[in-house]
N, C-alpha and C. Protein backbone atom coordinates (compact mmCIF):
# COMPACT_ATOMS: atom_id res chain seq x y z
N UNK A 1 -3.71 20.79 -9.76
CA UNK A 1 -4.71 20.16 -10.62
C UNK A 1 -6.00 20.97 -10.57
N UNK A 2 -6.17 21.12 -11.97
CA UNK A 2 -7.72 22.02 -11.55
C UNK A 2 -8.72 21.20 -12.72
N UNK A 3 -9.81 22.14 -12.95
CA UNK A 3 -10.99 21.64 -13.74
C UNK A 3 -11.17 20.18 -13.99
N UNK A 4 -12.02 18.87 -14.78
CA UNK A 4 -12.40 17.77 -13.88
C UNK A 4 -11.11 17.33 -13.41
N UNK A 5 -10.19 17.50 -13.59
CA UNK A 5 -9.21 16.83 -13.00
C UNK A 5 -9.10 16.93 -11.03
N UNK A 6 -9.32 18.44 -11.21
CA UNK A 6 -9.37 18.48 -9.60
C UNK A 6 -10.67 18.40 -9.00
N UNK A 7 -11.98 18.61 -10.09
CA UNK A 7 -12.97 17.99 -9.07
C UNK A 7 -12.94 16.29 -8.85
N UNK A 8 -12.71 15.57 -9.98
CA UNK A 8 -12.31 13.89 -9.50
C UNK A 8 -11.55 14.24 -8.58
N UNK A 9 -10.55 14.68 -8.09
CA UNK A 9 -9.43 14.72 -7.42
C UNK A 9 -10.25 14.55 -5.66
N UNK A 10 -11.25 15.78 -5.58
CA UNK A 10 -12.07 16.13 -4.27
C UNK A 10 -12.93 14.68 -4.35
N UNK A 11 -13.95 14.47 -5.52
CA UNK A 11 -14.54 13.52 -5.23
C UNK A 11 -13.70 12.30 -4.81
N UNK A 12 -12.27 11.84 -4.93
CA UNK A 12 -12.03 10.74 -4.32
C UNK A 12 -11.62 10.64 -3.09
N UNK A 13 -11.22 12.15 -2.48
CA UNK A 13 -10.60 12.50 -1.29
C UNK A 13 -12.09 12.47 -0.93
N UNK A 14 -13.11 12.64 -1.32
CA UNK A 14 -14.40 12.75 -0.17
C UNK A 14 -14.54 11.09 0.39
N UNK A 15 -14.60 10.19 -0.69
CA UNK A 15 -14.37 9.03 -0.77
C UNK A 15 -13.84 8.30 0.15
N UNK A 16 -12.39 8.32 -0.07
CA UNK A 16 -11.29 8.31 1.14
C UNK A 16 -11.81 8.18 2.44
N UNK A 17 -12.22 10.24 2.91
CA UNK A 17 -12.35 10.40 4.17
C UNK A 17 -13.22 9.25 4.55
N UNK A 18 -14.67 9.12 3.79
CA UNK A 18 -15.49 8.15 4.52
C UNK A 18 -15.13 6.83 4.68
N UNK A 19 -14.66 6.46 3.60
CA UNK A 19 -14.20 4.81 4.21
C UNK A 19 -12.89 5.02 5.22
N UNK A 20 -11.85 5.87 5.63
CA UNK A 20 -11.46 6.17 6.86
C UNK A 20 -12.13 6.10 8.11
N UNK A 21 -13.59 6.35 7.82
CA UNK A 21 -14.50 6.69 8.72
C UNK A 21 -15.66 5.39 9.02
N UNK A 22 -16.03 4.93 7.99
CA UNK A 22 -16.40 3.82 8.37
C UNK A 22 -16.15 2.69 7.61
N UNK A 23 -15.34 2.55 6.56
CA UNK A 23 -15.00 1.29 6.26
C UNK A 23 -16.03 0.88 5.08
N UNK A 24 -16.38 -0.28 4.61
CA UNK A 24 -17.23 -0.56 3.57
C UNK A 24 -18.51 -1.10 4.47
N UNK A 25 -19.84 -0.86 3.78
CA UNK A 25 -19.98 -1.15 2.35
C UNK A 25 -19.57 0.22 1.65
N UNK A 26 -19.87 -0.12 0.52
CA UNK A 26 -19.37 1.41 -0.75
C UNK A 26 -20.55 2.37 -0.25
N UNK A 27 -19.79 3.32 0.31
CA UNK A 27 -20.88 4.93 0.38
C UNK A 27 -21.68 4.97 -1.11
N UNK A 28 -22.64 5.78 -0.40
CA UNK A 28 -23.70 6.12 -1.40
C UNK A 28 -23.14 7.18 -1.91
N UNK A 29 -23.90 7.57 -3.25
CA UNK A 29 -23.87 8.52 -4.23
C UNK A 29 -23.78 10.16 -3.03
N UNK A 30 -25.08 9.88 -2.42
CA UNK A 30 -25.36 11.13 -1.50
C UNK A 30 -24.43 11.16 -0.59
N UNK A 31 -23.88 10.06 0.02
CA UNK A 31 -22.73 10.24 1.22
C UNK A 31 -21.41 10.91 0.90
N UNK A 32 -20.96 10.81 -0.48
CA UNK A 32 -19.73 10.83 -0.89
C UNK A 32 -20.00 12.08 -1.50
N UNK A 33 -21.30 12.88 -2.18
CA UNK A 33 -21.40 14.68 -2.50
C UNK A 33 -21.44 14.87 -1.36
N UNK A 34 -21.68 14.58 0.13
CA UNK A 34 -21.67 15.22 1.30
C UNK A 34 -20.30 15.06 1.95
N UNK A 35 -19.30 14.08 1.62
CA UNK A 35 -18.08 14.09 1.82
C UNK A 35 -17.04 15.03 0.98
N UNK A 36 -17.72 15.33 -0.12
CA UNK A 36 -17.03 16.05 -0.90
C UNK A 36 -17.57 17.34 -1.37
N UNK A 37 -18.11 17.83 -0.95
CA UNK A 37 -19.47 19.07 -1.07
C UNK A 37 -18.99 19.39 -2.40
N UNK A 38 -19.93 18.37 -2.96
CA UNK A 38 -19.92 18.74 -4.33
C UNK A 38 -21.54 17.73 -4.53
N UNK A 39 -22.22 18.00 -5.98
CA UNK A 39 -23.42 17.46 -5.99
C UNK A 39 -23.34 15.59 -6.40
N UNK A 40 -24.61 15.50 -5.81
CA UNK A 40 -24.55 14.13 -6.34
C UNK A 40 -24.48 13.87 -8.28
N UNK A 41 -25.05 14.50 -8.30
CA UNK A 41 -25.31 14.72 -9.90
C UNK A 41 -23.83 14.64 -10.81
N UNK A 42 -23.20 15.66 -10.17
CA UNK A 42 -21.87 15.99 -10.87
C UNK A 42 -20.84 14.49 -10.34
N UNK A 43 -20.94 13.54 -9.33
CA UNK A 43 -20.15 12.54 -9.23
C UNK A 43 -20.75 11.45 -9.39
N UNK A 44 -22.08 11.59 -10.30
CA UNK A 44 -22.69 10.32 -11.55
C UNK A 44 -21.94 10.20 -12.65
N UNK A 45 -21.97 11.97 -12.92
CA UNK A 45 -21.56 12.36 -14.61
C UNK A 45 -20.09 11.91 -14.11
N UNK A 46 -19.25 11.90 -13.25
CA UNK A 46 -17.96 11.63 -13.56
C UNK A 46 -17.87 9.86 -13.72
N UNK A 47 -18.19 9.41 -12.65
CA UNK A 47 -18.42 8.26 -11.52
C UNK A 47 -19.63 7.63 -12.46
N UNK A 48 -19.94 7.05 -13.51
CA UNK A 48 -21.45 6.07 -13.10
C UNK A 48 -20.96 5.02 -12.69
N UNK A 49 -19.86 4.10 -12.83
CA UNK A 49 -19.36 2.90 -12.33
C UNK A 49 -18.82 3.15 -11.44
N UNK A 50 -19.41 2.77 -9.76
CA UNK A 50 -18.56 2.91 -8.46
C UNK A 50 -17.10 2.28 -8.41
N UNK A 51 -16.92 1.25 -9.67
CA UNK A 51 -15.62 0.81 -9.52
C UNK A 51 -14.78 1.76 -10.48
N UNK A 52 -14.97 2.33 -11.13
CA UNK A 52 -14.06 3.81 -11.77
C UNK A 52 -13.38 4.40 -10.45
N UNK A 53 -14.58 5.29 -9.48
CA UNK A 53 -13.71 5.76 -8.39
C UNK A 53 -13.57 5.28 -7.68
N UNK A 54 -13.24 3.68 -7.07
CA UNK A 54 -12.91 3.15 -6.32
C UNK A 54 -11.00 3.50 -6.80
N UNK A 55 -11.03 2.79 -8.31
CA UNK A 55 -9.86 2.74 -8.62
C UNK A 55 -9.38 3.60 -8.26
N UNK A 56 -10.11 4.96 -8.88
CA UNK A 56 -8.91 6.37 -8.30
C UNK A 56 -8.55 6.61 -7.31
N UNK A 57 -9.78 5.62 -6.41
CA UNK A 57 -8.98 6.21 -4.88
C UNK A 57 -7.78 5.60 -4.58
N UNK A 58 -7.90 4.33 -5.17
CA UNK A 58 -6.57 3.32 -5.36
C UNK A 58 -4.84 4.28 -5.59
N UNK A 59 -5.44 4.62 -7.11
CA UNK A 59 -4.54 5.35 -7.77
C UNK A 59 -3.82 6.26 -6.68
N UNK A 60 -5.04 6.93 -6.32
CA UNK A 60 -4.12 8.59 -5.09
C UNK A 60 -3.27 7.86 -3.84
N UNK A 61 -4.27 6.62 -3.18
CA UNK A 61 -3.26 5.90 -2.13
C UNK A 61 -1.81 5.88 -2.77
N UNK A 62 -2.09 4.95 -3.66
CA UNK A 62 -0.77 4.65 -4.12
C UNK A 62 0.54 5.47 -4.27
N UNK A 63 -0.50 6.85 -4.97
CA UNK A 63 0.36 8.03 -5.11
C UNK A 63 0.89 8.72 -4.00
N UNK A 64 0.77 8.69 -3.21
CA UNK A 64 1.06 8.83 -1.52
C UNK A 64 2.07 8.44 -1.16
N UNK A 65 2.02 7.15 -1.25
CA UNK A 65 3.08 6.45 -0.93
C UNK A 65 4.18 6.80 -2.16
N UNK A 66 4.19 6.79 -3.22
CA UNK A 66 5.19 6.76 -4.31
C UNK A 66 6.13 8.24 -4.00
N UNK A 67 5.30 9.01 -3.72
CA UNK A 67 5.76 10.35 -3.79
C UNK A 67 6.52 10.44 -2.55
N UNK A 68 6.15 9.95 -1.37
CA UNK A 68 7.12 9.80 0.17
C UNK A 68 8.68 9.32 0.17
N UNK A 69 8.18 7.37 -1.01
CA UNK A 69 8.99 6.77 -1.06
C UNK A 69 10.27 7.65 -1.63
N UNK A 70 9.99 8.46 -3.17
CA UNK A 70 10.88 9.34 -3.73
C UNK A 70 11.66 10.24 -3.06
N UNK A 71 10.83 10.98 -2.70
CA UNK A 71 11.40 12.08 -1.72
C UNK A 71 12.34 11.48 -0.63
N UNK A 72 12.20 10.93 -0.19
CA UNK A 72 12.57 9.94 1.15
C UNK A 72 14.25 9.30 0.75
N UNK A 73 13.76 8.47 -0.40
CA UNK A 73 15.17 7.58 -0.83
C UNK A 73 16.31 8.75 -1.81
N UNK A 74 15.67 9.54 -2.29
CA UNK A 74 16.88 10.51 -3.23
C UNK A 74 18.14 10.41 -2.46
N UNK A 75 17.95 11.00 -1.47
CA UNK A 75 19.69 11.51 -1.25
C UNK A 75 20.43 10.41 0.08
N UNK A 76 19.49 9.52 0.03
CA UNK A 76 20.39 8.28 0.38
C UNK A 76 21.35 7.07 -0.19
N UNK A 77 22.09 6.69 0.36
CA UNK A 77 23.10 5.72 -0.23
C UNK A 77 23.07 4.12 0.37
N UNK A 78 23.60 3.19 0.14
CA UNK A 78 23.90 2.39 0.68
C UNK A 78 22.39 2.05 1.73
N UNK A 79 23.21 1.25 3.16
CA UNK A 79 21.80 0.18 3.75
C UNK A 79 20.75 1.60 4.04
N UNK A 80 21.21 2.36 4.03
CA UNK A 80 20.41 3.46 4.69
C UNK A 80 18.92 3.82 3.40
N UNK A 81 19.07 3.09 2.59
CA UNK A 81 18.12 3.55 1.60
C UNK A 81 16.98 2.08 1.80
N UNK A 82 17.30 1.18 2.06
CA UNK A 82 16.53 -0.05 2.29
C UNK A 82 15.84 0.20 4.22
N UNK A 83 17.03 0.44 4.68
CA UNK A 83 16.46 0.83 5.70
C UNK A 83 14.89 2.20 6.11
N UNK A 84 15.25 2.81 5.19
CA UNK A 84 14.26 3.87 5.17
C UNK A 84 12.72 3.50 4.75
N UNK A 85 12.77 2.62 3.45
CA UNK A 85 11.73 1.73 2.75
C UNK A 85 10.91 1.14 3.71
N UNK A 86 11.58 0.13 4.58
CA UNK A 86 11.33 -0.26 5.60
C UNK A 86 10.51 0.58 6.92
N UNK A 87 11.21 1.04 7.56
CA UNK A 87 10.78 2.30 8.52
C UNK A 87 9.52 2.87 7.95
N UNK A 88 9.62 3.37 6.68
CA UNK A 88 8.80 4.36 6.33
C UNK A 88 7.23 3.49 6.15
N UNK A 89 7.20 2.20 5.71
CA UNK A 89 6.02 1.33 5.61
C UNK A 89 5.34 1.09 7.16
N UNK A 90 6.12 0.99 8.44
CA UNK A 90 5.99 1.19 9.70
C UNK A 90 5.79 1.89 10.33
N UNK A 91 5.63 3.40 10.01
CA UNK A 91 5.80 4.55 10.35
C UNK A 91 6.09 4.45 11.16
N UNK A 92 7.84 4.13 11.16
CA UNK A 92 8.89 4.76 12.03
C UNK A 92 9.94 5.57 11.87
N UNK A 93 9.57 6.37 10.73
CA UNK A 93 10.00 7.66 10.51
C UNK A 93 9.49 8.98 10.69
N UNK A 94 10.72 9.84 11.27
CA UNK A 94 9.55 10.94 12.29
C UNK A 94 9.11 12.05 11.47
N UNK A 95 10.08 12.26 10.06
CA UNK A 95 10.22 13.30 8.94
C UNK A 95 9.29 13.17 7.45
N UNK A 96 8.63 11.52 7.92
CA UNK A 96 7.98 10.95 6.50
C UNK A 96 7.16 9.86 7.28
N UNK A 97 6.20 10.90 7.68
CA UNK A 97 5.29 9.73 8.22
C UNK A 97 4.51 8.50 6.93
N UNK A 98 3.74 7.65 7.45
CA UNK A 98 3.07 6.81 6.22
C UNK A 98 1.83 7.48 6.43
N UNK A 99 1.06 7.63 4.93
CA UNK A 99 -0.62 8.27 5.41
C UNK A 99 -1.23 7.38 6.20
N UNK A 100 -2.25 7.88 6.60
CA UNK A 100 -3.68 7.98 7.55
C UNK A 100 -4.26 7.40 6.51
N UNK A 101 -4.28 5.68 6.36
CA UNK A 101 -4.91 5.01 5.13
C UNK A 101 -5.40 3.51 5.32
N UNK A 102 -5.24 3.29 6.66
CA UNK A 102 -5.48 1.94 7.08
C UNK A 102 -6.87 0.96 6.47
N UNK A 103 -8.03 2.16 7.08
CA UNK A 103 -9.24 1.63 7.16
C UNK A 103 -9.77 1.69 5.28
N UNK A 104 -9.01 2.72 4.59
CA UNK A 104 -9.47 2.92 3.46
C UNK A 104 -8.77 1.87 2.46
N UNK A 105 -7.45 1.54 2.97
CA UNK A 105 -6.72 0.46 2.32
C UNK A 105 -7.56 -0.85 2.67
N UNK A 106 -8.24 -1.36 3.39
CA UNK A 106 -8.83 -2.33 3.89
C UNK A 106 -10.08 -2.46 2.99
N UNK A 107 -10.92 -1.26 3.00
CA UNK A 107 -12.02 -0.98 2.44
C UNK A 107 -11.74 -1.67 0.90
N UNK A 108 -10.56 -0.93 0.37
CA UNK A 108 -10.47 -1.36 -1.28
C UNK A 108 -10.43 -3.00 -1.14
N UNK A 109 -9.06 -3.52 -0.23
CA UNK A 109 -9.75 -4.80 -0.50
C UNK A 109 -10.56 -5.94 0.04
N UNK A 110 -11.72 -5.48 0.71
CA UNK A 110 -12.54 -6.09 0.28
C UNK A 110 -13.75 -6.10 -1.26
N UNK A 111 -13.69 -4.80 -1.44
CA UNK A 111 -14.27 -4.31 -2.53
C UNK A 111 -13.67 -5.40 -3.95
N UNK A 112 -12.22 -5.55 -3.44
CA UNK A 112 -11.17 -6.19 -4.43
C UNK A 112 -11.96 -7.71 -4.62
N UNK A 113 -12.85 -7.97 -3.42
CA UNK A 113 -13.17 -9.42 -3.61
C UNK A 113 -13.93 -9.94 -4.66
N UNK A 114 -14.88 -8.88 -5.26
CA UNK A 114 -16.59 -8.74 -5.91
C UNK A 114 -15.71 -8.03 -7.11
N UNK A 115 -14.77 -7.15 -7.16
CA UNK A 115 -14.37 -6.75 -8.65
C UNK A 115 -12.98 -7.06 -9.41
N UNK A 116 -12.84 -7.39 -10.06
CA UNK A 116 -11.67 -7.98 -10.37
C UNK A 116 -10.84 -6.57 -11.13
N UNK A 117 -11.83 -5.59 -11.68
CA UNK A 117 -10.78 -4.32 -11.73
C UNK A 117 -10.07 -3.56 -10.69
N UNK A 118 -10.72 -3.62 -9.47
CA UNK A 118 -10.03 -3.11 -8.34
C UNK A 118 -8.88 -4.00 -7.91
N UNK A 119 -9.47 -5.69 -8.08
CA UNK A 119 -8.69 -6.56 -7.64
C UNK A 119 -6.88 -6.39 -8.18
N UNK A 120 -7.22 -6.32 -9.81
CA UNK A 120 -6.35 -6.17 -10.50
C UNK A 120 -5.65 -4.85 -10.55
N UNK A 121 -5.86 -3.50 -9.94
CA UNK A 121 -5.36 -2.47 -9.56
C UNK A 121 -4.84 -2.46 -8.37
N UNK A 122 -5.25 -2.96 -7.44
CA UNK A 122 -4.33 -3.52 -5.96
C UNK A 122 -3.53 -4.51 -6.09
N UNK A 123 -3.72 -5.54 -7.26
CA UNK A 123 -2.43 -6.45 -7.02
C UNK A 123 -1.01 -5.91 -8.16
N UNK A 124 -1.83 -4.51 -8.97
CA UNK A 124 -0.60 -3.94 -9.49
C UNK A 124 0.20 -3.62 -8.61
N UNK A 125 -0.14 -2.25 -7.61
CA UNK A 125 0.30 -1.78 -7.22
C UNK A 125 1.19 -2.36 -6.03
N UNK A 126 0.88 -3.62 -5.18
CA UNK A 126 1.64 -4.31 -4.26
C UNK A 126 2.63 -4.65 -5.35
N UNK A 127 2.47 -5.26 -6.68
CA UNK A 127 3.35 -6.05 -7.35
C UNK A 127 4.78 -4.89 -7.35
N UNK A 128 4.00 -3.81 -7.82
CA UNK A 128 5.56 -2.73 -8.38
C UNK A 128 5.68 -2.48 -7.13
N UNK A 129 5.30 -2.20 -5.94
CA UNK A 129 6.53 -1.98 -4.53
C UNK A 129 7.20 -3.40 -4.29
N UNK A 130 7.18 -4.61 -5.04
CA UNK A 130 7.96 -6.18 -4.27
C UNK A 130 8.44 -6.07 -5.43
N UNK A 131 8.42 -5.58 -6.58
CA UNK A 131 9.51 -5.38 -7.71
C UNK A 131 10.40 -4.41 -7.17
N UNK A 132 10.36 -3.60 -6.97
CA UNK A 132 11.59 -2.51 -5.87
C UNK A 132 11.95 -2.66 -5.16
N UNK A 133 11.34 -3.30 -4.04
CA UNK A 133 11.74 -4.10 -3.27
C UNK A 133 12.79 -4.96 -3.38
N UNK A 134 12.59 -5.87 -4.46
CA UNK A 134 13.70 -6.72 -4.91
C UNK A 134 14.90 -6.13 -5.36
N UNK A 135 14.52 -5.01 -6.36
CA UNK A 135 16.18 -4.66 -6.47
C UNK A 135 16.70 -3.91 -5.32
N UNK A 136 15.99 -3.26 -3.97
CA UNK A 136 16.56 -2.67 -3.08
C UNK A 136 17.58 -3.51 -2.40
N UNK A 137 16.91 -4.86 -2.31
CA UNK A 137 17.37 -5.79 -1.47
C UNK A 137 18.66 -6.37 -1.94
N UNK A 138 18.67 -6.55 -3.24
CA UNK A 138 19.66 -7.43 -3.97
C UNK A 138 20.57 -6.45 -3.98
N UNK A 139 20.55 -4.67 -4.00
CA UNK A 139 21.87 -4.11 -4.14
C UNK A 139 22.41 -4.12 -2.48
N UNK A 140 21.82 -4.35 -1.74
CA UNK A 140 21.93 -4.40 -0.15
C UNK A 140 22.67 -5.47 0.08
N UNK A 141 21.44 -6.42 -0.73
CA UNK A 141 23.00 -8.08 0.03
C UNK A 141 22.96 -8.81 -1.51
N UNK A 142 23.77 -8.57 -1.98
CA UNK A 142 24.11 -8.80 -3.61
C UNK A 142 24.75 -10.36 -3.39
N UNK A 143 24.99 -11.04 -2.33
CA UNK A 143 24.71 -12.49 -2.19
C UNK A 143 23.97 -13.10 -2.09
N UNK A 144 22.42 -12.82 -2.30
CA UNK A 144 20.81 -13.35 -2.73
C UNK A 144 20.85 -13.50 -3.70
N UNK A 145 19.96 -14.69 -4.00
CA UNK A 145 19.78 -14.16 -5.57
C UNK A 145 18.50 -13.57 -5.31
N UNK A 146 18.37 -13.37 -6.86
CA UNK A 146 17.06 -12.34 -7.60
C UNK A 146 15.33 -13.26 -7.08
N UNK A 147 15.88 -14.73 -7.03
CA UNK A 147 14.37 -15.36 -6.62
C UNK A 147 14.53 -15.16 -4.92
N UNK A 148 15.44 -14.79 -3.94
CA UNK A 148 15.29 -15.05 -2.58
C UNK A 148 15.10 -13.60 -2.32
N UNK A 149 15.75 -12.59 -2.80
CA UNK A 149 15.08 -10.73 -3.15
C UNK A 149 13.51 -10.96 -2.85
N UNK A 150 13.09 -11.62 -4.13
CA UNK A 150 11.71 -11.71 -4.78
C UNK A 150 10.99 -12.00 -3.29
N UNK A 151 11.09 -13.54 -2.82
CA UNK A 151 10.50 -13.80 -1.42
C UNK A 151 10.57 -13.13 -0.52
N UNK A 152 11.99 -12.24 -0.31
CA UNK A 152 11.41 -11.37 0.85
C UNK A 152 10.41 -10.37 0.97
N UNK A 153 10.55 -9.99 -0.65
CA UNK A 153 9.71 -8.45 -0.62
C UNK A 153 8.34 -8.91 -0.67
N UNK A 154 7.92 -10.52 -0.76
CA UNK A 154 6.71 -11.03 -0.57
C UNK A 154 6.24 -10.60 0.61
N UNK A 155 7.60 -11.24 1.16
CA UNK A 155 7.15 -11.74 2.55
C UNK A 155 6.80 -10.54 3.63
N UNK A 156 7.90 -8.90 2.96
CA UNK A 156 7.54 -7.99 3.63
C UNK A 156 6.13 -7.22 3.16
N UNK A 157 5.68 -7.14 2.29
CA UNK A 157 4.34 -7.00 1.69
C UNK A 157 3.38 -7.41 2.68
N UNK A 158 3.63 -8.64 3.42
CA UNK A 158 2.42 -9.84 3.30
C UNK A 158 2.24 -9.38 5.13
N UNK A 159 3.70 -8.95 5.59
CA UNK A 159 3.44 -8.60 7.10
C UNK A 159 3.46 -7.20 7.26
N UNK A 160 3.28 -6.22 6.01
CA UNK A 160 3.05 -4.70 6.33
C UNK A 160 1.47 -4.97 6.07
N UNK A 161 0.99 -5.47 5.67
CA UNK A 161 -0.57 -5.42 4.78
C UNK A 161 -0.71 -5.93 6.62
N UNK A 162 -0.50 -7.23 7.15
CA UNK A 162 -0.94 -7.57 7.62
C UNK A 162 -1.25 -7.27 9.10
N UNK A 163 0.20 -6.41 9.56
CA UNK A 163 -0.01 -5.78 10.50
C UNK A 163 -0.88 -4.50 10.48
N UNK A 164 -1.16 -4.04 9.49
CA UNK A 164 -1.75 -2.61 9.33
C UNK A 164 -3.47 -2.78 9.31
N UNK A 165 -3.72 -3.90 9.10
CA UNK A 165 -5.12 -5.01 8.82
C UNK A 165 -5.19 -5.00 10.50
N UNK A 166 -4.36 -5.50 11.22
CA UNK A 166 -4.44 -5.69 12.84
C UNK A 166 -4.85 -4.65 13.19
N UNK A 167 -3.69 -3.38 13.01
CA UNK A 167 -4.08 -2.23 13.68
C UNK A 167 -5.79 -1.43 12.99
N UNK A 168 -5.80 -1.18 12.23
CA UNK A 168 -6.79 -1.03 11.56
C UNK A 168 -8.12 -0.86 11.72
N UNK A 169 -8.22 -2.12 11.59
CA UNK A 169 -9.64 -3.26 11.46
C UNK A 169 -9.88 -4.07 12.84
N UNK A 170 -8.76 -4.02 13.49
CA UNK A 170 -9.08 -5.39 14.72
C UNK A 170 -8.93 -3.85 15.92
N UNK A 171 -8.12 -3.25 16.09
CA UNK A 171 -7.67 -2.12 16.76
C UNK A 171 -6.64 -2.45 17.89
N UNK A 172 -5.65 -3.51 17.30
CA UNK A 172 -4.08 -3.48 18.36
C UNK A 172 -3.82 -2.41 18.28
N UNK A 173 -3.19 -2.31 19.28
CA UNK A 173 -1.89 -0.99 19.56
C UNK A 173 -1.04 -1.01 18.40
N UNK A 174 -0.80 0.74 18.19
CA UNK A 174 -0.31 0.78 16.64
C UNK A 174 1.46 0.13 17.10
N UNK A 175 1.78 0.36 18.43
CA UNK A 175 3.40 -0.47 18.78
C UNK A 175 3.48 -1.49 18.04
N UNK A 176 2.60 -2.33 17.59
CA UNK A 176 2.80 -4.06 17.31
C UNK A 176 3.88 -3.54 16.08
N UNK A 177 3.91 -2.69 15.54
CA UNK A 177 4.56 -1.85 14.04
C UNK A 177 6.35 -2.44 14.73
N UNK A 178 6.59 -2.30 15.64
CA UNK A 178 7.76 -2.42 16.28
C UNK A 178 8.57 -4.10 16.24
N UNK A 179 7.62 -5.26 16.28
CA UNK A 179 7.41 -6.41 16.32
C UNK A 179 7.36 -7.00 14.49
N UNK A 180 6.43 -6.11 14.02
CA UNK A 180 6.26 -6.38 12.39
C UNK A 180 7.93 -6.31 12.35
N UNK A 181 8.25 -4.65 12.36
CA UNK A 181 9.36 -4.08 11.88
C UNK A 181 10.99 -5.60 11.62
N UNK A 182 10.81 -5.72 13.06
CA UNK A 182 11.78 -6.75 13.60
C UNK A 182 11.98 -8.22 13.00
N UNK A 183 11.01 -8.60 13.04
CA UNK A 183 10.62 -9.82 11.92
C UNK A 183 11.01 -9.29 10.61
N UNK A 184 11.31 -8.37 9.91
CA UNK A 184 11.76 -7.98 8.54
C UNK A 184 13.46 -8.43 8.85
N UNK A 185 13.88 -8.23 9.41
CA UNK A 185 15.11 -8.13 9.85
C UNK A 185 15.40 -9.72 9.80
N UNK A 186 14.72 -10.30 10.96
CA UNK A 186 15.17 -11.62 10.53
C UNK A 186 15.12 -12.59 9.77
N UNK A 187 13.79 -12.17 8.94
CA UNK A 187 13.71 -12.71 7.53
C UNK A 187 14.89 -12.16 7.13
N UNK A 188 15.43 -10.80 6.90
CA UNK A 188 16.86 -10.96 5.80
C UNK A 188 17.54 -12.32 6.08
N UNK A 189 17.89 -11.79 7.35
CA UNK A 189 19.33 -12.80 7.76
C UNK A 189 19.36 -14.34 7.81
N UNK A 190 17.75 -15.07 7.97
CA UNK A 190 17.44 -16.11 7.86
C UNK A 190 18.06 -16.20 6.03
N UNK A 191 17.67 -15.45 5.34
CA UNK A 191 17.93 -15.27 3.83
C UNK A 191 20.00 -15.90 3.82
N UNK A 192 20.27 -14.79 4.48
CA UNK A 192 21.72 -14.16 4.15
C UNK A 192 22.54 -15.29 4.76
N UNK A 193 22.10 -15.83 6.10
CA UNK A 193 22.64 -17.04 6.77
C UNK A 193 22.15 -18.05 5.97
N UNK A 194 21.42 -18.41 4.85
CA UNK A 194 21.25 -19.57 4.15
C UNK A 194 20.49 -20.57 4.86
N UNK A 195 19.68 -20.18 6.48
CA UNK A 195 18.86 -21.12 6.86
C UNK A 195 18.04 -22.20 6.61
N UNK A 196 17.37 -21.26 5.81
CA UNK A 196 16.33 -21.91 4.59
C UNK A 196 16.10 -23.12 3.97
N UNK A 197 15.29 -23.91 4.05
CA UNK A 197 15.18 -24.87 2.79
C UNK A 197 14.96 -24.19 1.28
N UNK A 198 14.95 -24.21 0.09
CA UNK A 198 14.88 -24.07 -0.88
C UNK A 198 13.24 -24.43 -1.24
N UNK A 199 12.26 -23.67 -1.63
CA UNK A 199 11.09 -24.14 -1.99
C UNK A 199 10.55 -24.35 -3.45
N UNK A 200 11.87 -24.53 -4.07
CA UNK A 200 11.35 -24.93 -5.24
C UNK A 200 10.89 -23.81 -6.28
N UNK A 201 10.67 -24.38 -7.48
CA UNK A 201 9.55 -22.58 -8.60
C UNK A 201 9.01 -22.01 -7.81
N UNK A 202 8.84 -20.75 -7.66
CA UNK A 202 7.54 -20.45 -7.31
C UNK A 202 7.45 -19.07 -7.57
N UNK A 203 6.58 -18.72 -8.65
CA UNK A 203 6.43 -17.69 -9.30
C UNK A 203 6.12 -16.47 -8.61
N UNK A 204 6.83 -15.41 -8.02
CA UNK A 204 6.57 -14.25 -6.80
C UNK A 204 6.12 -13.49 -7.50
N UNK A 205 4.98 -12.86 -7.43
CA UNK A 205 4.26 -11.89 -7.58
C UNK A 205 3.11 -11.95 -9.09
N UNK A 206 3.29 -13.17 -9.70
CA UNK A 206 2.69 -13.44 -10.50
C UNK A 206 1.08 -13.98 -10.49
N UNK A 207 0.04 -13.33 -10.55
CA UNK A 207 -1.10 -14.26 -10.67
C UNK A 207 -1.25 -15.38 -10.70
């Protein structure tokens, strides 16, 4: 990527680094040309709405992950491709680590609280990984249905966000990833063994 494409590109990686670094409130104009040695001037003219490059930084997280996930699942088959999905959100894969994105994923949402364009760009992007999710799951145990798919990939969403929020932001030991991991597991089988009560409609992933 070159010309504005790759200077947006630096200005959101400058971005990034700092809320890696300290988290919110939103860096200043001057913090983020000094994160990105580039001028303040030139990331007005791109940037006048801090929620423009918030989004993009959104966008590149996301892209991070999308591009791992790809690479990662191609030349797998069978449980070994759900299994990897998994692992790889935990970083417990030694060949595909997950980025260095905790504090900056955190950062967006709170930011998500005060803007409803960011809001609505983070709840895309969780939405299309628990939409894949679902069909990963359903070709895995094709005795679910499509609404008990739907709940798990909630439910795994809701304890990757949440353990990564622990490690993060609170500063557990990144091991607890081991404990998240495990609890995925028995949510399937709670699924697959039919434990469950039935909870009725309930619209997964919908606003």
């Amino acid at each position: 990527m070159d010309g504005n494409g790759g200077q947006k590109k630096q200005i959101a990686e400058g971005l990034t680094g700092l809320l890696q670094k300290q988290g919110p409130p939103h860096p200043s104009y001057s913090q983020i040309a000094d994160s990105s040695n580039l001028s303040r001037q030139l990331i007005r003219y791109y940037f006048d709405q801090p929620e423009d490059l918030m989004c993009l930084v959104c966008d590149m997280l996301a892209e991070a992950y999308q591009m791992a996930l790809v690479n990662g699942v191609e030349t797998l088959k069978g449980p070994k491709r759900l299994q990897f999905i998994f692992d790889f959100y935990f970083d417990l894969v030694d060949d595909a680590r997950k980025p260095d994105d905790n504090q900056a994923y955190d950062a967006a949402m709170a930011f998500a609280a005060g803007s409803d364009r960011i809001r609505t760009n983070l709840r895309g992007q969780y939405t299309l990984l628990g939409q894949v999710l679902q069909l990963e799951v359903k070709m895995q145990y094709p005795s679910l249905s499509l609404d008990d798919c739907a709940e798990i990939s909630y439910l795994f969403v809701c304890i990757m966000y949440g353990h990564w929020k622990m490690v993060g932001s609170l500063g557990l030991a990144d091991d607890h990833k081991l404990i998240a991991r495990r609890a995925i597991d028995r949510i399937i089988a709670s699924y697959v063994n039919n434990d469950l009560a039935k909870l009725g409609t309930v619209r997964v992933w919908e606003a």
